[in-house]
PDB file of N, CA and C in Angstrom:
ATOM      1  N   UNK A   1       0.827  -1.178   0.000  1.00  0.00           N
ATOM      2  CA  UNK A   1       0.000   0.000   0.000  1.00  0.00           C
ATOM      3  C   UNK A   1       0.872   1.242   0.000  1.00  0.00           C
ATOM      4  N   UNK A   2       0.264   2.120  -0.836  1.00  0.00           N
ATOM      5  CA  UNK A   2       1.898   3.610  -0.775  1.00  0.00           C
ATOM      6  C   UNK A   2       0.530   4.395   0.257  1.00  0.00           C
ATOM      7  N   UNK A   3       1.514   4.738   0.705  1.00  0.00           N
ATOM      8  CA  UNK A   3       0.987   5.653   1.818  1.00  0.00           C
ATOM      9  C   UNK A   3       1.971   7.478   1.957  1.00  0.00           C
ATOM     10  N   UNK A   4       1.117   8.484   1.575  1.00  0.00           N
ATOM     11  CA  UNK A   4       1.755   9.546   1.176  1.00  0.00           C
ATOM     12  C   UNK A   4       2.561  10.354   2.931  1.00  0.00           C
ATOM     13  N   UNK A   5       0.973   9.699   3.603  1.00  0.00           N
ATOM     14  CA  UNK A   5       0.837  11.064   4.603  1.00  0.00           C
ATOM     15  C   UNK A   5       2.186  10.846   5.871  1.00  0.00           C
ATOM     16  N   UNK A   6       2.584   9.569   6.052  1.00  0.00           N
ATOM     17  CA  UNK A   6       3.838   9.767   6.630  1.00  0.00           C
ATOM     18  C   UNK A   6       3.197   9.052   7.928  1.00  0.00           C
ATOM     19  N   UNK A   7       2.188   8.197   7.699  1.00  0.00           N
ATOM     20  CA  UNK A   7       1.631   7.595   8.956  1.00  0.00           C
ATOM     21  C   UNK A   7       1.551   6.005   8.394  1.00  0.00           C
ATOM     22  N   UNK A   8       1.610   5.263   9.437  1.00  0.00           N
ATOM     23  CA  UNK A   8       1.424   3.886   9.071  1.00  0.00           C
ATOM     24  C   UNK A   8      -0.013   3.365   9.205  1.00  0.00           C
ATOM     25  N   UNK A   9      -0.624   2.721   8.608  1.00  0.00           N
ATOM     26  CA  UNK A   9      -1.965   2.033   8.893  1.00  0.00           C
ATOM     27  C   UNK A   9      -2.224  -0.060   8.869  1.00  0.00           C
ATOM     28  N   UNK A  10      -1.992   0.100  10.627  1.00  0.00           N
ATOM     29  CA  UNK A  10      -1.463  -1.275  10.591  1.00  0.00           C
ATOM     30  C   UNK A  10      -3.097  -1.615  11.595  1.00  0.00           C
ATOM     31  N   UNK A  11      -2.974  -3.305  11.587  1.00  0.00           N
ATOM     32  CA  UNK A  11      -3.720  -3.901  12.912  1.00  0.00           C
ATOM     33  C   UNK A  11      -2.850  -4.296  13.825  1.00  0.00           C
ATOM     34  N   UNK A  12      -3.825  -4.821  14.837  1.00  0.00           N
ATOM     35  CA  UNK A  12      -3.033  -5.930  15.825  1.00  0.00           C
ATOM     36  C   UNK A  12      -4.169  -6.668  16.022  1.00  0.00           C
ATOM     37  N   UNK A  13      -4.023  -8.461  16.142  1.00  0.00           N
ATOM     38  CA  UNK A  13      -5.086  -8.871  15.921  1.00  0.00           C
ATOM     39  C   UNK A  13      -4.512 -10.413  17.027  1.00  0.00           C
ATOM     40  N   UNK A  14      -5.425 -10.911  17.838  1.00  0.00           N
ATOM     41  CA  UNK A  14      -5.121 -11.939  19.310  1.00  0.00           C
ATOM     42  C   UNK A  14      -5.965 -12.990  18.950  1.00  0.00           C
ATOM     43  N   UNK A  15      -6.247 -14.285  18.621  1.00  0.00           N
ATOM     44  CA  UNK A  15      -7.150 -14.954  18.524  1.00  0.00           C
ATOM     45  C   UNK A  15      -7.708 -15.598  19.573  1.00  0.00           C
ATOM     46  N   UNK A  16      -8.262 -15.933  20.167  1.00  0.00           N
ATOM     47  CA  UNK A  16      -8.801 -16.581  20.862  1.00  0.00           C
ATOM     48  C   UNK A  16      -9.731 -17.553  21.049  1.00  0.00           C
ATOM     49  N   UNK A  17      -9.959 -19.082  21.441  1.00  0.00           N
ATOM     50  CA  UNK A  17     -10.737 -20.063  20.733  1.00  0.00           C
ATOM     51  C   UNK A  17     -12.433 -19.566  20.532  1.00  0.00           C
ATOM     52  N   UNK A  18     -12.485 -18.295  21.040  1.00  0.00           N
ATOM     53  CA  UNK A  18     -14.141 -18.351  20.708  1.00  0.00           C
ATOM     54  C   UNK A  18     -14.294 -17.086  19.603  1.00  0.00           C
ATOM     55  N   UNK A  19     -13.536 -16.389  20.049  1.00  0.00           N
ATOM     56  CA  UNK A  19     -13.497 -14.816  19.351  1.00  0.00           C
ATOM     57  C   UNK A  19     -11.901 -14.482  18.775  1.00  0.00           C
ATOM     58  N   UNK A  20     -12.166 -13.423  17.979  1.00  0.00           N
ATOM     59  CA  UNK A  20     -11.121 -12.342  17.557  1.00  0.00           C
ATOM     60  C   UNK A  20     -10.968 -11.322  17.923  1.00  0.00           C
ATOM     61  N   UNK A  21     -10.170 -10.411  18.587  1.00  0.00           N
ATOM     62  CA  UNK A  21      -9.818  -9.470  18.595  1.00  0.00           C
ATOM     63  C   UNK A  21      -9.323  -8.884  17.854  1.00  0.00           C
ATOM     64  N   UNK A  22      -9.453  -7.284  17.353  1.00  0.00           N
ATOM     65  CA  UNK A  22      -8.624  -7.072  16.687  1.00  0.00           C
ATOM     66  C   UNK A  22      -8.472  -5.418  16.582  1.00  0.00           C
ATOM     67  N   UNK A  23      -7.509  -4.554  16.475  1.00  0.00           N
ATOM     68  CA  UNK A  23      -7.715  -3.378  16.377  1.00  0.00           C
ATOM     69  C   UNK A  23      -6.797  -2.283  15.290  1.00  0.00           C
ATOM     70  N   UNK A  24      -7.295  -1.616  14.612  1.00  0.00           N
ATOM     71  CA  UNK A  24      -6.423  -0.882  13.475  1.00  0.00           C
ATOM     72  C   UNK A  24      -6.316   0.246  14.065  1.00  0.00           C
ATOM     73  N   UNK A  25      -4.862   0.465  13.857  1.00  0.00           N
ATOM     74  CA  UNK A  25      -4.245   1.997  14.397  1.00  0.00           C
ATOM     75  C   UNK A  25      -3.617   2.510  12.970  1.00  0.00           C
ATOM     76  N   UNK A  26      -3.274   3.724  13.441  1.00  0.00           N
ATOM     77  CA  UNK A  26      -2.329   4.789  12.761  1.00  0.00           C
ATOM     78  C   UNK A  26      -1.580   5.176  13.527  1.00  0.00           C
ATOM     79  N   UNK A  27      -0.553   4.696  13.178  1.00  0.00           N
ATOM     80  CA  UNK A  27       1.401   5.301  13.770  1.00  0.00           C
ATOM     81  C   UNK A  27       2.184   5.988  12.670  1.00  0.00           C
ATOM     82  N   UNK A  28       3.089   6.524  13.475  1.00  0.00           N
ATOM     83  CA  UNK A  28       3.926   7.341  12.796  1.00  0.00           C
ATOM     84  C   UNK A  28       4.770   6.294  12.162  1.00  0.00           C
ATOM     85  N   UNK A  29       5.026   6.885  11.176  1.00  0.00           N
ATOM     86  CA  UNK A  29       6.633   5.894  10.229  1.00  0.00           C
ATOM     87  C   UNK A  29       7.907   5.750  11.117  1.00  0.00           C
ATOM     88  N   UNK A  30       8.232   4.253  11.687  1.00  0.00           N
ATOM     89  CA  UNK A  30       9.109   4.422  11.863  1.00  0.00           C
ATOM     90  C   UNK A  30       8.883   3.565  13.405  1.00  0.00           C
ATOM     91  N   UNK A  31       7.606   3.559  13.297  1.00  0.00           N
ATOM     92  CA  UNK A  31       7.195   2.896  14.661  1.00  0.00           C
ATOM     93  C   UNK A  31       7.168   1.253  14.818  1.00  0.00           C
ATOM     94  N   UNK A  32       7.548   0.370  15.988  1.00  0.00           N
ATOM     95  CA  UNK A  32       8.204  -0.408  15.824  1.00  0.00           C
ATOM     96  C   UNK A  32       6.596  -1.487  16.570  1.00  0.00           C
ATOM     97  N   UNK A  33       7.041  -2.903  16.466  1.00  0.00           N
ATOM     98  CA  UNK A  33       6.113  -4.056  16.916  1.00  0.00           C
ATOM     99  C   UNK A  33       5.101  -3.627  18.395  1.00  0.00           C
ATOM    100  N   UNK A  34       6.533  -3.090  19.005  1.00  0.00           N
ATOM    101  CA  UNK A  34       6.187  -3.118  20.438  1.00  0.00           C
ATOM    102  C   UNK A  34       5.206  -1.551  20.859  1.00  0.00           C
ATOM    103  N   UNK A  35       5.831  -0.547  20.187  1.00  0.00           N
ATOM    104  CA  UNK A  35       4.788   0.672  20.168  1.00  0.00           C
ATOM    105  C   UNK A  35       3.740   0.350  19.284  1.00  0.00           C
ATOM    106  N   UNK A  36       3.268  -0.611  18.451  1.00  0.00           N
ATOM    107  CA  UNK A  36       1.721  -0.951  18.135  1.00  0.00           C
ATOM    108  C   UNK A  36       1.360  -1.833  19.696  1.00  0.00           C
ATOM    109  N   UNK A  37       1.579  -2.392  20.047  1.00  0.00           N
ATOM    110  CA  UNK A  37       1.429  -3.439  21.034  1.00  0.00           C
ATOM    111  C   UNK A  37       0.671  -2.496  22.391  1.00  0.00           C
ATOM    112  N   UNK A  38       2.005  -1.363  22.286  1.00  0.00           N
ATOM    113  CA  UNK A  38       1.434  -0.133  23.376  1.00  0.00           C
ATOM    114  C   UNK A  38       0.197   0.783  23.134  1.00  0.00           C
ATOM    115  N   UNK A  39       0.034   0.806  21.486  1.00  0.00           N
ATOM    116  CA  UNK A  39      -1.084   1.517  21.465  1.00  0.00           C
ATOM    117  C   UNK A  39      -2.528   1.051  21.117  1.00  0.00           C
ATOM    118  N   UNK A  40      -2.348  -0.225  21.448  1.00  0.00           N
ATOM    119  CA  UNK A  40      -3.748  -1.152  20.975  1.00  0.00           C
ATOM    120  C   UNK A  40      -4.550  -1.084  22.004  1.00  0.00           C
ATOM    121  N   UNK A  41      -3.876  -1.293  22.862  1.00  0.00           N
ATOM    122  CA  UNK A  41      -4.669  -1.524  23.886  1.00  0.00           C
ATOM    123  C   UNK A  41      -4.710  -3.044  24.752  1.00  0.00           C
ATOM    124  N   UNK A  42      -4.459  -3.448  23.768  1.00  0.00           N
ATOM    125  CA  UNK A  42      -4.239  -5.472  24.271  1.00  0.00           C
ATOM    126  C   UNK A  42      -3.776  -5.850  25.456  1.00  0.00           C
ATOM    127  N   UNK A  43      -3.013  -4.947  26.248  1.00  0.00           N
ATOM    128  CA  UNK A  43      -3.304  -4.851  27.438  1.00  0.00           C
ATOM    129  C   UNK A  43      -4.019  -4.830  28.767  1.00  0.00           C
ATOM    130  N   UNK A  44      -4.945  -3.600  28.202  1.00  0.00           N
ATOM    131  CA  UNK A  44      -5.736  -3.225  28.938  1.00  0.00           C
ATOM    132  C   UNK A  44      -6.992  -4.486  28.453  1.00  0.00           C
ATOM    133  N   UNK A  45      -7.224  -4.875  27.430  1.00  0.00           N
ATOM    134  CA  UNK A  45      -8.305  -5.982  26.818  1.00  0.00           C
ATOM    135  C   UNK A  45      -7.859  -7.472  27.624  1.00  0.00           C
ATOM    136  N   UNK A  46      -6.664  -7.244  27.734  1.00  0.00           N
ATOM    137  CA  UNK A  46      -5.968  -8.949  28.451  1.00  0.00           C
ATOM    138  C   UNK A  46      -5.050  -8.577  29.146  1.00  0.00           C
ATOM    139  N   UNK A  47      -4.983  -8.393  30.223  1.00  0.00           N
ATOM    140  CA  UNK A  47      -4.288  -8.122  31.695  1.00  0.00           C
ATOM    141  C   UNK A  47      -3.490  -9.219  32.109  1.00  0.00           C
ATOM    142  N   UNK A  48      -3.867 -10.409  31.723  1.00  0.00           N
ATOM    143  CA  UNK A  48      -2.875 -11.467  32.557  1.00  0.00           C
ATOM    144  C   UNK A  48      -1.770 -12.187  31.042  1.00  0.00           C
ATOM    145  N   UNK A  49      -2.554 -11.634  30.488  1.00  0.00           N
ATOM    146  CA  UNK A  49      -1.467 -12.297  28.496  1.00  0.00           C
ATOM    147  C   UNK A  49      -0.083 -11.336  28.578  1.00  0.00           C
ATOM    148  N   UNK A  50       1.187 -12.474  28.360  1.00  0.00           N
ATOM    149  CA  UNK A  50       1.988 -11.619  28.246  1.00  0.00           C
ATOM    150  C   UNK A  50       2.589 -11.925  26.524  1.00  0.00           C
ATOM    151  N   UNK A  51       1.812 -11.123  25.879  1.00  0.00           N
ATOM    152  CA  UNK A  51       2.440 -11.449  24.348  1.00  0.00           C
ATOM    153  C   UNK A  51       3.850 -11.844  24.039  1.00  0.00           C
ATOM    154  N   UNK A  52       4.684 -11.743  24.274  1.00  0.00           N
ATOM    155  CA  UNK A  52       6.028 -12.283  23.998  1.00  0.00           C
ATOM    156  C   UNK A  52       6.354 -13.729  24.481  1.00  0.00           C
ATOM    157  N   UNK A  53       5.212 -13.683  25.794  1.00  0.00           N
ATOM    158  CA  UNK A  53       5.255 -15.413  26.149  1.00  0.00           C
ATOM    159  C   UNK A  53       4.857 -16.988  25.084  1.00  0.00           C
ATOM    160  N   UNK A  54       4.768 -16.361  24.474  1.00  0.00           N
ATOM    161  CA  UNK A  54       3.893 -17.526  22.966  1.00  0.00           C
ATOM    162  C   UNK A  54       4.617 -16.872  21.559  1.00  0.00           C
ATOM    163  N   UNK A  55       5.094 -15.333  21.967  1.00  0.00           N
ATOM    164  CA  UNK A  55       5.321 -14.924  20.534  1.00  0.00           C
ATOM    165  C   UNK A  55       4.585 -13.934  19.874  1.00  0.00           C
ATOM    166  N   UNK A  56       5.225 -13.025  18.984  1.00  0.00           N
ATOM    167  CA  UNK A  56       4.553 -12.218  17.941  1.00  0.00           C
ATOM    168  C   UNK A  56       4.999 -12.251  16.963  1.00  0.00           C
ATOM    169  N   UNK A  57       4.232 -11.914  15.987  1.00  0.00           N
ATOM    170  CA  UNK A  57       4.710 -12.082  14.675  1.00  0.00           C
ATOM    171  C   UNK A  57       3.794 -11.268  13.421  1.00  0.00           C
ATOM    172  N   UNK A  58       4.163 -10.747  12.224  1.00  0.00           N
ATOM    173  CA  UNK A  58       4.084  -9.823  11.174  1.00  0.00           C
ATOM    174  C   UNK A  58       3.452 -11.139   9.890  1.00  0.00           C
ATOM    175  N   UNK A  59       2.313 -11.032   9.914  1.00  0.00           N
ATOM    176  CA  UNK A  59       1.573 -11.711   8.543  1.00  0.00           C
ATOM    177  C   UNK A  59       2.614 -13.460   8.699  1.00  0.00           C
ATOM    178  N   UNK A  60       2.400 -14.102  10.125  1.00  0.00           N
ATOM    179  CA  UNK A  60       2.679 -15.493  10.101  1.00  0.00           C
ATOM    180  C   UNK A  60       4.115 -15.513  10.300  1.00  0.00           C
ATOM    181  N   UNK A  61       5.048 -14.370  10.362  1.00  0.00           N
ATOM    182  CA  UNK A  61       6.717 -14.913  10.485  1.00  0.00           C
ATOM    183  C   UNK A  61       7.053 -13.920  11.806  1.00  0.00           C
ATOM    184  N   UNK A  62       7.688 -14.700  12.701  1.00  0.00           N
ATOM    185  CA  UNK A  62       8.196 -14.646  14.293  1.00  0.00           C
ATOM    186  C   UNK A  62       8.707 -13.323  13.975  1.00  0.00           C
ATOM    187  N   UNK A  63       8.537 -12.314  15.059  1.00  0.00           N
ATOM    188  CA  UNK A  63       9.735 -10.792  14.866  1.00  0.00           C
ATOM    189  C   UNK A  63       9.684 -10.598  16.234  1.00  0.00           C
ATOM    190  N   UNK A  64      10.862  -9.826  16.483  1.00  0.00           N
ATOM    191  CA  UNK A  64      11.241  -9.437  17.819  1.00  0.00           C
ATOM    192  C   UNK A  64      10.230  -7.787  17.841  1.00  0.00           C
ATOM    193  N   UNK A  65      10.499  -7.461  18.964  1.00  0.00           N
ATOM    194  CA  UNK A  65       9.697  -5.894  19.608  1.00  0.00           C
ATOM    195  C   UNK A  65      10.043  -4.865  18.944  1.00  0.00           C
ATOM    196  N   UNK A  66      11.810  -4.768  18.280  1.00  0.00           N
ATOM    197  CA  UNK A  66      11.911  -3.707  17.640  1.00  0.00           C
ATOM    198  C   UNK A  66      12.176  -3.671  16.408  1.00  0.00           C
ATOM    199  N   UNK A  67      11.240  -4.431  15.842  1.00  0.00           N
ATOM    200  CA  UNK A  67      11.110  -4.679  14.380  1.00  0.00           C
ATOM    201  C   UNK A  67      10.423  -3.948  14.015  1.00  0.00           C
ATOM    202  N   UNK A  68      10.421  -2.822  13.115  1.00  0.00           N
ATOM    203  CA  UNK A  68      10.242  -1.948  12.363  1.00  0.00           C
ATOM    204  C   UNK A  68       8.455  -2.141  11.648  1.00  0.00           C
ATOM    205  N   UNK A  69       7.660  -1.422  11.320  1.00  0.00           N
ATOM    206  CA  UNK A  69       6.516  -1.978  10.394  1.00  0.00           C
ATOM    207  C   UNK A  69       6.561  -1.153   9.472  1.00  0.00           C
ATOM    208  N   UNK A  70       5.727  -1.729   8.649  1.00  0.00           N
ATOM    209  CA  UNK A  70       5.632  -1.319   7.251  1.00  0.00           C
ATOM    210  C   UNK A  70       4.222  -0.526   7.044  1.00  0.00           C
ATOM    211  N   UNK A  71       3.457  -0.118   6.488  1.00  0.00           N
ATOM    212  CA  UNK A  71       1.924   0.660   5.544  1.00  0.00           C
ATOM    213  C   UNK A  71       1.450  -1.003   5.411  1.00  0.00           C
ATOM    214  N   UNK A  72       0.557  -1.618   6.472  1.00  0.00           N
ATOM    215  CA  UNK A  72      -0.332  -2.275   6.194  1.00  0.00           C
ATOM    216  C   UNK A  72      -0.106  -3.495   6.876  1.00  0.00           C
ATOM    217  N   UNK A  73       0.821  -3.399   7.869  1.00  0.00           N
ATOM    218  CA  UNK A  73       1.041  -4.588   8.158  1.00  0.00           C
ATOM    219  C   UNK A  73       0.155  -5.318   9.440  1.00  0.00           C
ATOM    220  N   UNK A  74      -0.249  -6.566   9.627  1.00  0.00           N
ATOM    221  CA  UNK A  74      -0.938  -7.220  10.552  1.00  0.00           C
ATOM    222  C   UNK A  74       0.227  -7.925  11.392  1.00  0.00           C
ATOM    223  N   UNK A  75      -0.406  -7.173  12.542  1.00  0.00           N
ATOM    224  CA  UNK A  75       0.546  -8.057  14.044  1.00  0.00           C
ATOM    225  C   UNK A  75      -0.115  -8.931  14.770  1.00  0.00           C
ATOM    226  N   UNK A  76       0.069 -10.360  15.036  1.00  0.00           N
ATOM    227  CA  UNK A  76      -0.513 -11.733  14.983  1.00  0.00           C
ATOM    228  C   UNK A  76       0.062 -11.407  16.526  1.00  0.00           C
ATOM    229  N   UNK A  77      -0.759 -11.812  17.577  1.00  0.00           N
ATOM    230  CA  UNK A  77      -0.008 -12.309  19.130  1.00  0.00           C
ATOM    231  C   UNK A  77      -0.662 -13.516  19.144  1.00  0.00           C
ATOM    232  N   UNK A  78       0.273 -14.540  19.212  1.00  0.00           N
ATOM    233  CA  UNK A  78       0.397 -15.848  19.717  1.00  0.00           C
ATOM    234  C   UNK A  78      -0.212 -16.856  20.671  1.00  0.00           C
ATOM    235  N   UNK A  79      -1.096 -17.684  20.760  1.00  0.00           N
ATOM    236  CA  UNK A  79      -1.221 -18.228  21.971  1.00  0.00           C
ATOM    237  C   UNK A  79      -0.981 -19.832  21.889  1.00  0.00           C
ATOM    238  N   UNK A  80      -0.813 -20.408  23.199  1.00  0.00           N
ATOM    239  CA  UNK A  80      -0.400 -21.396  23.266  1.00  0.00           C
ATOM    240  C   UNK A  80      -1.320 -22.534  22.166  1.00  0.00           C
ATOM    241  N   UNK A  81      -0.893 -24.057  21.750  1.00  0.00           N
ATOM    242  CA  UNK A  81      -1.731 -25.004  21.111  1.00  0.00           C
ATOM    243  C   UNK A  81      -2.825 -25.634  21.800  1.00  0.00           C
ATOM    244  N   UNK A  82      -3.868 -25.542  21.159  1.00  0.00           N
ATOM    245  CA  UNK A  82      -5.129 -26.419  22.066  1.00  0.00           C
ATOM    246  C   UNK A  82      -4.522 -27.543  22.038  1.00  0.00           C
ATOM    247  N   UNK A  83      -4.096 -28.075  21.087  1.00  0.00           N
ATOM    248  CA  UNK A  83      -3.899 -29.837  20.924  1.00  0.00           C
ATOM    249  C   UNK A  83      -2.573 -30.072  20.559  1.00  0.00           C
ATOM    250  N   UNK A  84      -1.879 -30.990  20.885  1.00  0.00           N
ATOM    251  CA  UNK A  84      -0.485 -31.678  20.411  1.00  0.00           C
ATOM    252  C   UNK A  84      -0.450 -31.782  19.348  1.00  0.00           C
ATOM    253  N   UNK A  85      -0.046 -31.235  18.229  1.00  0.00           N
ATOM    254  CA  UNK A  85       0.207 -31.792  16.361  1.00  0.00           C
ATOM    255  C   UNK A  85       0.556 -33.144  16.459  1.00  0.00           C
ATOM    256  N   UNK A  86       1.413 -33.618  17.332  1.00  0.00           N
ATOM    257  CA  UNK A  86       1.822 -34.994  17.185  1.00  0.00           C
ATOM    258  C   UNK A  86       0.847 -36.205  17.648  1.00  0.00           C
ATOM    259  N   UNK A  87       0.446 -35.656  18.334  1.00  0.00           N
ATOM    260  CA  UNK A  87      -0.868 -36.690  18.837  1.00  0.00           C
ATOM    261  C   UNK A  87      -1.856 -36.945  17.852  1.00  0.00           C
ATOM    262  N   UNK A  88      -2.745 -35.802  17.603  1.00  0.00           N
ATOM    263  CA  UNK A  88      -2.858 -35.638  16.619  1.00  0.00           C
ATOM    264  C   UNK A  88      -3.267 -36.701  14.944  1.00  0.00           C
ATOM    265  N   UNK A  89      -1.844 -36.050  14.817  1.00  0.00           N
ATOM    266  CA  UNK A  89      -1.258 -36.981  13.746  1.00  0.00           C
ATOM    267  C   UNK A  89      -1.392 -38.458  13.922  1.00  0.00           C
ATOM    268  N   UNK A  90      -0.463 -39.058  15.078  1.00  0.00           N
ATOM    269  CA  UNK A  90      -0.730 -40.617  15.108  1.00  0.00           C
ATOM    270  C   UNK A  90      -2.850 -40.890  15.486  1.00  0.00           C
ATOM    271  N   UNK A  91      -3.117 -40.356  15.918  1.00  0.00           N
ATOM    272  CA  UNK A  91      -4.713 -40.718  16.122  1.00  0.00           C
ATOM    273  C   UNK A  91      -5.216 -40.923  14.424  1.00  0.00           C
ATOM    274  N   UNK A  92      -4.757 -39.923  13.435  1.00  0.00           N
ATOM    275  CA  UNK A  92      -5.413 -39.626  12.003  1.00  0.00           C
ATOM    276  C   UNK A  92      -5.071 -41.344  10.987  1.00  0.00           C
ATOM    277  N   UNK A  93      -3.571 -41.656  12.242  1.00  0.00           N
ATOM    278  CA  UNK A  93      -2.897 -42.680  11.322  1.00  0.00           C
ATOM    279  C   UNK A  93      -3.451 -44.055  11.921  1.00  0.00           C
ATOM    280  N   UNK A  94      -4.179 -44.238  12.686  1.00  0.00           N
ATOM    281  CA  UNK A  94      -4.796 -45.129  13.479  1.00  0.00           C
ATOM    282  C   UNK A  94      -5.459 -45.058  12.573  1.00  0.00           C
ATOM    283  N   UNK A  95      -6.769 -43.872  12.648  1.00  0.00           N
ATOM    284  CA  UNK A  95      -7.518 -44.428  12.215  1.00  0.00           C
ATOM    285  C   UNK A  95      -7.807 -44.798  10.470  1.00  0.00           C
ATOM    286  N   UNK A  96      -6.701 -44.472   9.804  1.00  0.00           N
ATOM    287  CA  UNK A  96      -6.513 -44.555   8.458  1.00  0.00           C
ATOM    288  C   UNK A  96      -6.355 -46.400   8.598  1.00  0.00           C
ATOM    289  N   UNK A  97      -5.299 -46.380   9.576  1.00  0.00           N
ATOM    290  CA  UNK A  97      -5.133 -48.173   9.299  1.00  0.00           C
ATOM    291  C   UNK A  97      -6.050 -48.703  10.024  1.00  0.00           C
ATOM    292  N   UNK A  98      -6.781 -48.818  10.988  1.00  0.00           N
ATOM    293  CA  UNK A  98      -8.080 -49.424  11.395  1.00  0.00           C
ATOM    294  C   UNK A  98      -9.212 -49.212  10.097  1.00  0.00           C
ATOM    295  N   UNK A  99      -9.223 -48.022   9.344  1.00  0.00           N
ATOM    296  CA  UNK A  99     -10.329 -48.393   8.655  1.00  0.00           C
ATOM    297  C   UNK A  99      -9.844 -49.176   7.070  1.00  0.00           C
ATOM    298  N   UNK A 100      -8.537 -49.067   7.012  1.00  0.00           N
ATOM    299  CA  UNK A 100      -7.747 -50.213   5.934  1.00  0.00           C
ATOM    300  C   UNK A 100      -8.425 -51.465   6.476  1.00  0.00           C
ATOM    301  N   UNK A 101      -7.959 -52.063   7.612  1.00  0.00           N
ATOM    302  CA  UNK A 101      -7.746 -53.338   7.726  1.00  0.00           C
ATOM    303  C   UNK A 101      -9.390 -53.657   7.765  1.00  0.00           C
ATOM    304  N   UNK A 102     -10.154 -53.088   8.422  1.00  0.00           N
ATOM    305  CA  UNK A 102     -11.597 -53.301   8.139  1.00  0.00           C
ATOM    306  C   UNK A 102     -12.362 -53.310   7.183  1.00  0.00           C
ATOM    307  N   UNK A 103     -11.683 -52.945   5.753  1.00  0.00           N
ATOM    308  CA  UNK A 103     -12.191 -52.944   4.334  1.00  0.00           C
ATOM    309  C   UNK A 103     -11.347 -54.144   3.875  1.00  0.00           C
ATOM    310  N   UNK A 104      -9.855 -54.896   4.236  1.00  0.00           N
ATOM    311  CA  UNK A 104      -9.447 -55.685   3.739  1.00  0.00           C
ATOM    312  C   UNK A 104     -10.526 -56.835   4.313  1.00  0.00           C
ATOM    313  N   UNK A 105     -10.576 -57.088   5.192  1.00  0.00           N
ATOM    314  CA  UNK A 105     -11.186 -58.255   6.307  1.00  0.00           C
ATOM    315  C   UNK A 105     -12.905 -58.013   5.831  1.00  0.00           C
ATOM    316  N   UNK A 106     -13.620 -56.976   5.325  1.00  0.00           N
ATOM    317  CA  UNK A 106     -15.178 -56.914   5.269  1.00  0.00           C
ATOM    318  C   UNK A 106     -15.779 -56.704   6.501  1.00  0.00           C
ATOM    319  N   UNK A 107     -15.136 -56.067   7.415  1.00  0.00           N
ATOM    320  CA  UNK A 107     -15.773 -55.838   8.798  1.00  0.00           C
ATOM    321  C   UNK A 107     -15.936 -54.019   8.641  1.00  0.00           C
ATOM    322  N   UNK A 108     -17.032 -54.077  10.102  1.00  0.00           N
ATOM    323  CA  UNK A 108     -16.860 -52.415  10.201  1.00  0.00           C
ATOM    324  C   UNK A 108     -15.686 -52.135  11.162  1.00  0.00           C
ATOM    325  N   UNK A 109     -15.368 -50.859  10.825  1.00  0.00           N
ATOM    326  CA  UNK A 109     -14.176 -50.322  11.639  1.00  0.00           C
ATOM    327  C   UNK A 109     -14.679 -50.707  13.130  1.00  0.00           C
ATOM    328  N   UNK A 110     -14.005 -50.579  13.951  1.00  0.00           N
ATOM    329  CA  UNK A 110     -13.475 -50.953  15.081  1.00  0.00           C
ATOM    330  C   UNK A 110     -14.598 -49.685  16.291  1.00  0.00           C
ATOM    331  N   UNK A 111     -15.210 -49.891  17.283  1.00  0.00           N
ATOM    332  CA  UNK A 111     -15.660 -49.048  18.070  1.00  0.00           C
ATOM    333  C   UNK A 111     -14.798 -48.036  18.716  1.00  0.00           C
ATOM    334  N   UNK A 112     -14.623 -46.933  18.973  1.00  0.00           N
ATOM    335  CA  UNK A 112     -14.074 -46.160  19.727  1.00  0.00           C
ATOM    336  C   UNK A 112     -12.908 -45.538  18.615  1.00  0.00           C
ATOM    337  N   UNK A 113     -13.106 -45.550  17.596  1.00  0.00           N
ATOM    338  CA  UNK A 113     -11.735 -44.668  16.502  1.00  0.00           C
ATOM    339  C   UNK A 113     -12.765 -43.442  15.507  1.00  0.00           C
ATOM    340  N   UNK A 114     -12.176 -42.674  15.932  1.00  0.00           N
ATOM    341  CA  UNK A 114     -13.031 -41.747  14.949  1.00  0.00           C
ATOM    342  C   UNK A 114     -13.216 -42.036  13.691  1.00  0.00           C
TER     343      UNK A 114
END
């Protein structure tokens, strides 16, 4: 986005498993992760979140506090995983081979496998 006036026009945006937060500011050029962070408010919205504890990050890639922004950029704060990826994964692979072996054999899959 070209931006003439010498101001930045960014969000900051927190997910949370039920809702989104999210809020668009205007900063001066030149203003860094952590002064959007200060002027959102996300603080005052989440009192016990300490954003750097999970991470922040610029459109999906990790940045430190005094990383610079750009005319348009979205600041992602982090929160911990509901679920293990790895767990996960082996449950998907269960049940891929439980429902193999139950189409080789002519049976129904097995009780209790998703």
């Amino acid at each position: 986005m070209a931006n003439n006036s010498g101001n930045l026009h960014i969000s900051v945006c927190y997910a949370e498993p039920s809702a989104v937060w999210q809020r668009a500011l205007t900063l001066p050029t030149g203003a860094t992760v952590q002064d959007a962070l200060r002027e959102s408010g996300l603080q005052a919205a989440f009192p016990d979140l300490d954003p750097w504890g999970q991470g922040v990050g610029v459109f999906g890639k990790l940045c430190q506090a005094e990383t610079a922004l750009a005319d348009g950029d979205r600041i992602e704060v982090y929160r911990p995983l509901s679920f293990d990826p790895m767990v996960s994964r082996r449950r998907r692979a269960e049940h891929r081979r439980a429902k193999a072996t139950a189409a080789r054999n002519g049976r129904a899959r097995p009780a209790g496998l998703l």
